[in-house]
N, C-alpha and C. Protein backbone atom coordinates (compact mmCIF):
# COMPACT_ATOMS: atom_id res chain seq x y z
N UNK A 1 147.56 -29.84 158.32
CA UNK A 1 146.17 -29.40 158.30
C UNK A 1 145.81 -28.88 159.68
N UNK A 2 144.88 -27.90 159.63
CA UNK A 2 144.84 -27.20 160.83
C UNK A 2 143.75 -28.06 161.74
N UNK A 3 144.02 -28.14 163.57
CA UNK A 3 143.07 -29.03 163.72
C UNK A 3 141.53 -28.08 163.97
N UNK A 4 140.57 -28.66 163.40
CA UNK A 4 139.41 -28.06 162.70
C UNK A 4 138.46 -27.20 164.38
N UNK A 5 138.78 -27.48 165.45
CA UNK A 5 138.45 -26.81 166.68
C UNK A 5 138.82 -25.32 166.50
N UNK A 6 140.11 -25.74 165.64
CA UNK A 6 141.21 -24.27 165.72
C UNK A 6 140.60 -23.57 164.69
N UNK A 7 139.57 -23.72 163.64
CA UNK A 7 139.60 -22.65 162.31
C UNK A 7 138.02 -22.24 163.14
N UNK A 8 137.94 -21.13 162.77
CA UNK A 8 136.60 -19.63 162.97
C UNK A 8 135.79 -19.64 161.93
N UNK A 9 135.03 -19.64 162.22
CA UNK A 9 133.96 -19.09 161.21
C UNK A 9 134.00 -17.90 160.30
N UNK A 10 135.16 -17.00 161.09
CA UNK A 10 135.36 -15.73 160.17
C UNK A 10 136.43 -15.88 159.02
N UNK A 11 136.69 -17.63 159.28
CA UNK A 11 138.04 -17.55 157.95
C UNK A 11 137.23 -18.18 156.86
N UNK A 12 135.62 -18.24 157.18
CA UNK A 12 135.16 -19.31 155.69
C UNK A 12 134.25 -18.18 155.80
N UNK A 13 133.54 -17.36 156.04
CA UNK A 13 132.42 -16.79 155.89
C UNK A 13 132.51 -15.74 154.92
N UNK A 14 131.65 -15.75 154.47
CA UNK A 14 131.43 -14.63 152.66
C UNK A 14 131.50 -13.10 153.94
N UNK A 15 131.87 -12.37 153.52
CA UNK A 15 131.23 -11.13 153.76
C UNK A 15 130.76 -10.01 152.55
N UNK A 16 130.72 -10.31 151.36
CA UNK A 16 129.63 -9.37 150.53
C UNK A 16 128.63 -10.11 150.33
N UNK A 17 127.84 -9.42 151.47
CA UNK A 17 126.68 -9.43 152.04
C UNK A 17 125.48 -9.09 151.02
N UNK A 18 124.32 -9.54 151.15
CA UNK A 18 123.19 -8.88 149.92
C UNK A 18 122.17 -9.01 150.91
N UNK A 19 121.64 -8.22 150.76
CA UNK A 19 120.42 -7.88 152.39
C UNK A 19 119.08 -7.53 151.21
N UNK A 20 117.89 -7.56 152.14
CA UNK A 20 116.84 -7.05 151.66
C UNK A 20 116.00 -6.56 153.25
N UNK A 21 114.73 -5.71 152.82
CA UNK A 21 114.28 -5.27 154.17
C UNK A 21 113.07 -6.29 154.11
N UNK A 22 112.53 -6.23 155.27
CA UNK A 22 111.33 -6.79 154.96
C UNK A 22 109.75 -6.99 154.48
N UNK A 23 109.76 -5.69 153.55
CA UNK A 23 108.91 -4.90 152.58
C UNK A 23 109.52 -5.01 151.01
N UNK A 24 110.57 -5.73 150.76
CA UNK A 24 111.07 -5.84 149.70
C UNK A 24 109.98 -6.79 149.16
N UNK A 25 109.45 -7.05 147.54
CA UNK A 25 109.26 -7.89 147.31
C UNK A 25 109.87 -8.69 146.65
N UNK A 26 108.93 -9.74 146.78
CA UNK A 26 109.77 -11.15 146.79
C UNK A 26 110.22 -11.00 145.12
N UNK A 27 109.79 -10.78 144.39
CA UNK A 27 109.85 -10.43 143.33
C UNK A 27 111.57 -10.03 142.84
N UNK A 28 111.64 -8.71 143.74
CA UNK A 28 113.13 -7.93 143.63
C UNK A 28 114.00 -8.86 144.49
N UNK A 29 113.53 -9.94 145.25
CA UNK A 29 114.44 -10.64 146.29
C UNK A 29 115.30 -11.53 145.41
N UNK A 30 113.80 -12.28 144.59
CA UNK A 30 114.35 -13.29 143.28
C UNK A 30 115.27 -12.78 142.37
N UNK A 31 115.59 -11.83 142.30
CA UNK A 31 116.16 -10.66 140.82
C UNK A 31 117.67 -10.57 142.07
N UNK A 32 117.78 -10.32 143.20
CA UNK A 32 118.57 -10.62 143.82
C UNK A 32 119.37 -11.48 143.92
N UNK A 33 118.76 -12.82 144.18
CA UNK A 33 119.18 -14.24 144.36
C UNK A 33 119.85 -14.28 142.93
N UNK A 34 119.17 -14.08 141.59
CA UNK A 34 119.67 -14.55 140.66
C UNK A 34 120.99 -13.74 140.18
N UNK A 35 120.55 -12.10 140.03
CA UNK A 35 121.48 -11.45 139.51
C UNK A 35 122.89 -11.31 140.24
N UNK A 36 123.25 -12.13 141.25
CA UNK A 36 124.65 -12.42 142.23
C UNK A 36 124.69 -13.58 142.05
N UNK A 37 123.83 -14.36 141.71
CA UNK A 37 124.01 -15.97 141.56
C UNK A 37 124.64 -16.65 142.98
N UNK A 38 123.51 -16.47 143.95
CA UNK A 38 123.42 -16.64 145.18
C UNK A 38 122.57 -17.24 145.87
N UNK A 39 122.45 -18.15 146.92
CA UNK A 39 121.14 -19.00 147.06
C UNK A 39 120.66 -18.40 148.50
N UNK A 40 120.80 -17.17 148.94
CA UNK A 40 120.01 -16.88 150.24
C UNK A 40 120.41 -14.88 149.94
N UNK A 41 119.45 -14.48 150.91
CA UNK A 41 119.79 -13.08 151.13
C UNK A 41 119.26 -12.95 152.82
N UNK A 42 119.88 -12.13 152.87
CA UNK A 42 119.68 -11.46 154.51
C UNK A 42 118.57 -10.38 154.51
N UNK A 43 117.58 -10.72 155.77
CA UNK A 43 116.67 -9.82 156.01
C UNK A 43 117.20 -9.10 156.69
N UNK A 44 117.37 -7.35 156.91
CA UNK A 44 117.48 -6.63 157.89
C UNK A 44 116.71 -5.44 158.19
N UNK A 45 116.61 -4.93 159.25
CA UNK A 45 116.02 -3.62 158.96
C UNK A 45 116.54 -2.92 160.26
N UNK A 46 116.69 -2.31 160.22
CA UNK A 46 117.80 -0.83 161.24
C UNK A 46 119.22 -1.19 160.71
N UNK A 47 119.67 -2.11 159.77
CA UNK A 47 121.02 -2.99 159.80
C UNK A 47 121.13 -4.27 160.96
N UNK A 48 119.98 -4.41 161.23
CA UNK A 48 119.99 -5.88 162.20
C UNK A 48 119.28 -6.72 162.06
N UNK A 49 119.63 -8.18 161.59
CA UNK A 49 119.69 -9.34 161.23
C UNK A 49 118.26 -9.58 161.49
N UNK A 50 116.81 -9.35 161.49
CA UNK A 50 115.68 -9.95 161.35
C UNK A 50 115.16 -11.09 160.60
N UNK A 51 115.86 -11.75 159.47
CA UNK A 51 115.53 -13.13 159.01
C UNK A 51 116.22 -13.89 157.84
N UNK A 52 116.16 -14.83 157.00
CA UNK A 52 116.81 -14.65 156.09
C UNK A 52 115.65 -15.32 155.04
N UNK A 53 115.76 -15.30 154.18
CA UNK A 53 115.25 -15.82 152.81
C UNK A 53 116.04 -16.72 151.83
N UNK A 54 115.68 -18.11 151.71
CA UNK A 54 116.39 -18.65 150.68
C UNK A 54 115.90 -19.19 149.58
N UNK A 55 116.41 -20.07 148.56
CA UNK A 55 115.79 -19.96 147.19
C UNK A 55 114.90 -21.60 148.11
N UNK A 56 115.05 -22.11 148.42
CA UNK A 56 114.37 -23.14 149.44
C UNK A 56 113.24 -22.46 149.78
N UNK A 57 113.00 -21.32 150.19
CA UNK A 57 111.44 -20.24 150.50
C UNK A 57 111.19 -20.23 149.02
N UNK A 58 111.48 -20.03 148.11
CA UNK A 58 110.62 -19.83 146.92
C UNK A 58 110.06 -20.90 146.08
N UNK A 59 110.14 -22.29 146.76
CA UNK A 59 109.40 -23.09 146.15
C UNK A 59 107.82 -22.86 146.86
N UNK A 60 108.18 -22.68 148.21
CA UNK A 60 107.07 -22.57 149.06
C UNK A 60 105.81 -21.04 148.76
N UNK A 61 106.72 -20.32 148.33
CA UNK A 61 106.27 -18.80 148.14
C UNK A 61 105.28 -19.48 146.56
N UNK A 62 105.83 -19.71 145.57
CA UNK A 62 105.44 -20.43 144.25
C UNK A 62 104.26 -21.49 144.84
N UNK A 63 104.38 -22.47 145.75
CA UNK A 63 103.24 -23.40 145.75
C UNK A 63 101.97 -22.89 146.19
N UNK A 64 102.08 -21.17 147.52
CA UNK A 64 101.35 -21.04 148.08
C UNK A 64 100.59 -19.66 147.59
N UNK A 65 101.45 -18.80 146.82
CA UNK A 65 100.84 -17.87 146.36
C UNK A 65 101.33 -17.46 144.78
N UNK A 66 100.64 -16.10 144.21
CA UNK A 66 100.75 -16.05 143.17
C UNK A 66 102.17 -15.19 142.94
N UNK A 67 103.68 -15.54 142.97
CA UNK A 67 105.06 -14.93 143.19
C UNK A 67 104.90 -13.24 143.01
N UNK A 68 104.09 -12.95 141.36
CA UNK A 68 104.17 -11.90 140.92
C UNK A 68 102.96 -10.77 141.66
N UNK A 69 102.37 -11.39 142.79
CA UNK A 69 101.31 -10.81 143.38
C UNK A 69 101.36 -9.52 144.23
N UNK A 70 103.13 -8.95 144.11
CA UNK A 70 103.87 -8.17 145.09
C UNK A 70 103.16 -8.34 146.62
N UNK A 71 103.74 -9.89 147.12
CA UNK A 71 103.94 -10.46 148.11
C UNK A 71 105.43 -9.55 148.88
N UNK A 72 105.52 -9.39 150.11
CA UNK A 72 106.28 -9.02 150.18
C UNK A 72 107.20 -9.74 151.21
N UNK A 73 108.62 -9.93 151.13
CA UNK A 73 109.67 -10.96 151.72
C UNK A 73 109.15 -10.99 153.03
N UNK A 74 108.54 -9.97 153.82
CA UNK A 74 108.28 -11.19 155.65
C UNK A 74 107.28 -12.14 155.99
N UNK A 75 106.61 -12.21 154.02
CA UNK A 75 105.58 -13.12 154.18
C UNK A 75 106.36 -14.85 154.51
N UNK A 76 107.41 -14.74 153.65
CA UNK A 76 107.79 -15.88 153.66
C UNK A 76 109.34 -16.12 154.27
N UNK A 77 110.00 -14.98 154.69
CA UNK A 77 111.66 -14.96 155.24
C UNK A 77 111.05 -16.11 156.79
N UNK A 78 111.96 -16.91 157.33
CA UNK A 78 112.55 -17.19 158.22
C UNK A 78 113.09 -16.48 159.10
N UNK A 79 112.56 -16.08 160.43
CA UNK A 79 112.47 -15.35 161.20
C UNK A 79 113.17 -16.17 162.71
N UNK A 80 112.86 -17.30 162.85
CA UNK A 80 113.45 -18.05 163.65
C UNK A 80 115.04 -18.50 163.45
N UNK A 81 115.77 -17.56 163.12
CA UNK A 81 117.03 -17.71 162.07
C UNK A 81 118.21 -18.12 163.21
N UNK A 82 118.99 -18.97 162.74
CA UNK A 82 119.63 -19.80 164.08
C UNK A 82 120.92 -19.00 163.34
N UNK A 83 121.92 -17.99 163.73
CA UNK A 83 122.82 -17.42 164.27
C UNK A 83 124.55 -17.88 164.33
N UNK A 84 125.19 -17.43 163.80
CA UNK A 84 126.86 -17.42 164.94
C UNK A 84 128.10 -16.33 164.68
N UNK A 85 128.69 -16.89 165.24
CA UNK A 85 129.38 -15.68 165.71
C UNK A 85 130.59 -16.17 164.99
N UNK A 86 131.48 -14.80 164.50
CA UNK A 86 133.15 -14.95 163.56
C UNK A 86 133.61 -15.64 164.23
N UNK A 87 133.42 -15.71 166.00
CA UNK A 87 134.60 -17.00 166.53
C UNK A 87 134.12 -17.93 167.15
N UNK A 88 133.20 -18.28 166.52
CA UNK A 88 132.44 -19.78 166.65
C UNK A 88 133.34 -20.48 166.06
N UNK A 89 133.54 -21.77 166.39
CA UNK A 89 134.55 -22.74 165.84
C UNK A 89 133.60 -23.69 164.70
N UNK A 90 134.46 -23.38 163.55
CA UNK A 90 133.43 -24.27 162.42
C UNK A 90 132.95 -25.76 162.12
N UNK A 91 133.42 -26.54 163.04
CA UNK A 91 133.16 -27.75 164.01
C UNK A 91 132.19 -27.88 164.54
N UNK A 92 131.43 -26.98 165.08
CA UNK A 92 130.22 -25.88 165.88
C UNK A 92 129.24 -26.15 164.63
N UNK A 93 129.76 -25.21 164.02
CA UNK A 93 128.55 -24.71 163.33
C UNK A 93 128.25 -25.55 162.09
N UNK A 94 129.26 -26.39 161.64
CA UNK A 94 128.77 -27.65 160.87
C UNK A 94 128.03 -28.43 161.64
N UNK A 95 127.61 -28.57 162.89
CA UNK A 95 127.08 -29.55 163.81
C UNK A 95 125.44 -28.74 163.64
N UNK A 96 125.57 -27.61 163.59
CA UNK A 96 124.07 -26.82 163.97
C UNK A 96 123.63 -27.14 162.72
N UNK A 97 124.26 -26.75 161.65
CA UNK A 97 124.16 -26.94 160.62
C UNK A 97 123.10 -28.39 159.99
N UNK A 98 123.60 -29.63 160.37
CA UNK A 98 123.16 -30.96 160.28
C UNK A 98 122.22 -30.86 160.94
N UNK A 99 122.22 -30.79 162.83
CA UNK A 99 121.18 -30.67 163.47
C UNK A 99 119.76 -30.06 162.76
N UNK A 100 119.59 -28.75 162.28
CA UNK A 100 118.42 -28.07 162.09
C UNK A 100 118.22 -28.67 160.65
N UNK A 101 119.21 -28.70 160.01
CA UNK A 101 119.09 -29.12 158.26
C UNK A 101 119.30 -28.18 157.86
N UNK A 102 119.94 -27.11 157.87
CA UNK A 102 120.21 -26.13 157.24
C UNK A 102 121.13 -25.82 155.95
N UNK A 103 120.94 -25.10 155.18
CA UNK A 103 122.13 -24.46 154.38
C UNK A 103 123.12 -23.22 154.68
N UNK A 104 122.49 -22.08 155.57
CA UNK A 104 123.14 -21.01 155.44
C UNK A 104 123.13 -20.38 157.12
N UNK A 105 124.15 -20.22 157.49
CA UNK A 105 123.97 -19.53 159.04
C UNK A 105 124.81 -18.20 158.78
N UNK A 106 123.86 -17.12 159.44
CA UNK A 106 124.23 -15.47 159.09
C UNK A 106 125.32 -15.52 160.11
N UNK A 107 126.19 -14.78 160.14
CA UNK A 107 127.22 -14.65 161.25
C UNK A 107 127.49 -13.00 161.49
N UNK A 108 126.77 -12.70 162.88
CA UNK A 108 126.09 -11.49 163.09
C UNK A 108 126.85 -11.73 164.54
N UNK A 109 127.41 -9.51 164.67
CA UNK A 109 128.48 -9.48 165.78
C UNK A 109 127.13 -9.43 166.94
N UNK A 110 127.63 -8.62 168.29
CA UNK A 110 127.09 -9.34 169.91
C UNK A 110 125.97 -7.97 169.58
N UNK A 111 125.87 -6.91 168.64
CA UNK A 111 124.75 -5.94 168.64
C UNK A 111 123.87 -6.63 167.92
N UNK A 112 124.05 -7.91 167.03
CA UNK A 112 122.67 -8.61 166.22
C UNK A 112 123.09 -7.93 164.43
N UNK A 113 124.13 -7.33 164.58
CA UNK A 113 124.33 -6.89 162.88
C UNK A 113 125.04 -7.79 162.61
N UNK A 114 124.31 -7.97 160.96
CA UNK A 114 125.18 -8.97 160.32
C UNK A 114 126.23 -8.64 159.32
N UNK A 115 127.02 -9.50 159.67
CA UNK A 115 128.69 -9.25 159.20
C UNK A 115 129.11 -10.18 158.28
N UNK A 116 128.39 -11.50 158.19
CA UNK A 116 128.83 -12.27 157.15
C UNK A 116 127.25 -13.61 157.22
N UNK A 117 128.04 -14.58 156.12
CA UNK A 117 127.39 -15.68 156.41
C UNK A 117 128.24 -16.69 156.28
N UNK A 118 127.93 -17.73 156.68
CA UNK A 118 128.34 -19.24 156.27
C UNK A 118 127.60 -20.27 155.66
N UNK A 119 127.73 -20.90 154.43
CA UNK A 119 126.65 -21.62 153.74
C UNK A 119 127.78 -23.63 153.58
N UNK A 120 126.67 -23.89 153.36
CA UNK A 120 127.50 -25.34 152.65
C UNK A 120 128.50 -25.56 152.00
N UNK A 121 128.17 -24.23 150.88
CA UNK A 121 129.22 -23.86 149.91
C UNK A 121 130.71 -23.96 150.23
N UNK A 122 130.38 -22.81 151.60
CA UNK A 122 131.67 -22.45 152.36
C UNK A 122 132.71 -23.83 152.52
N UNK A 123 131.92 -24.71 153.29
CA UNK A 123 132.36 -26.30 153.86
C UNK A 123 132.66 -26.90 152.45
N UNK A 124 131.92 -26.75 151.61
CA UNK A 124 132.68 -27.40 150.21
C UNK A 124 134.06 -26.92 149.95
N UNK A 125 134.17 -25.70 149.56
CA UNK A 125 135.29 -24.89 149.27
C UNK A 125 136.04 -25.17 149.98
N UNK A 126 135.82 -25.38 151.78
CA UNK A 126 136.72 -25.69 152.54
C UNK A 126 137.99 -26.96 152.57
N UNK A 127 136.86 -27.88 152.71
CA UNK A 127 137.40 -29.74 152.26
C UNK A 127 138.18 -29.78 151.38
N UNK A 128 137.54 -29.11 149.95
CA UNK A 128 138.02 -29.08 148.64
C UNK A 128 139.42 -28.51 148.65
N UNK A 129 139.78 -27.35 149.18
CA UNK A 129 141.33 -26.95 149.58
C UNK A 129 142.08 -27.36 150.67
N UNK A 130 141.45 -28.19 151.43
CA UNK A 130 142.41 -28.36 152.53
C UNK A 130 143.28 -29.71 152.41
N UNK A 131 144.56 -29.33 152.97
CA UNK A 131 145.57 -30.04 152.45
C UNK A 131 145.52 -31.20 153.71
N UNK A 132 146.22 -32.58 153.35
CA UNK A 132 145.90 -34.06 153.85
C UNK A 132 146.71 -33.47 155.33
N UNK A 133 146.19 -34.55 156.17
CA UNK A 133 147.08 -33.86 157.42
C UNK A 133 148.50 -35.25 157.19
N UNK A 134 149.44 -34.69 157.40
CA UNK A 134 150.51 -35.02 157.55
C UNK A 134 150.67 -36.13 158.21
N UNK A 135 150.06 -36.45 159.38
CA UNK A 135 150.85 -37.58 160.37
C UNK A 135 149.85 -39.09 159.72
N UNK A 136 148.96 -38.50 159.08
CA UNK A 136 148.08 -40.07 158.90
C UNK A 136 148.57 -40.54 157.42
């Protein structure tokens, strides 16, 4: 088993990407989320990483306004969006991960475009295939 300092973020991270701008509504965001069967989308606009949106925002979007009201996604995207990089060590970013409480960190190169993400999922899938380490 590889020791876990040593694996990148770019060997677990999705890269088909599903973006929205931040004039999308939330409406087409939801039709998003569902029709990929996906639990976050990426805000961008020039192609650079401005926020993200997850199905976690649409309980909040639902408690606080009327969904079908063509609200539009920067009412409610996450803008304070905590970040990493393909060679962040995934050791790292499971730690940020716990720290903030998060589910999903965008993984966006040194211009701020985003190139992939990393979700929980990822870390499931991960554990779930990785083989026992040998010496224990």
């Amino acid at each position: 088993m590889d020791d876990i300092d040593d694996i990148f973020v770019a060997r677990l991270m999705t890269t088909d990407l599903h973006t929205v701008t931040p004039g999308t509504l939330v409406e087409d965001a939801a039709a998003v989320l569902l029709d990929n069967d996906i639990s976050s989308v990426l805000v961008v606009e020039d192609d650079r990483l401005v926020g993200i949106l997850t199905t976690t925002d649409f309980v909040d979007i639902v408690a606080k306004s009327q969904p079908k009201a063509e609200t539009a996604v920067d009412r409610y995207m996450s803008t304070d969006t905590v970040t990493a990089g393909a060679q962040d060590s995934i050791a790292t970013v499971a730690t940020t991960m716990v720290e903030h409480g998060i589910h999903h960190i965008p993984v966006v190169d040194d211009d701020g475009m985003a190139i992939g993400i990393i979700t929980t999922s990822d870390f499931a899938a991960y554990v779930s295939t990785a083989e026992p380490n040998a010496s224990i």
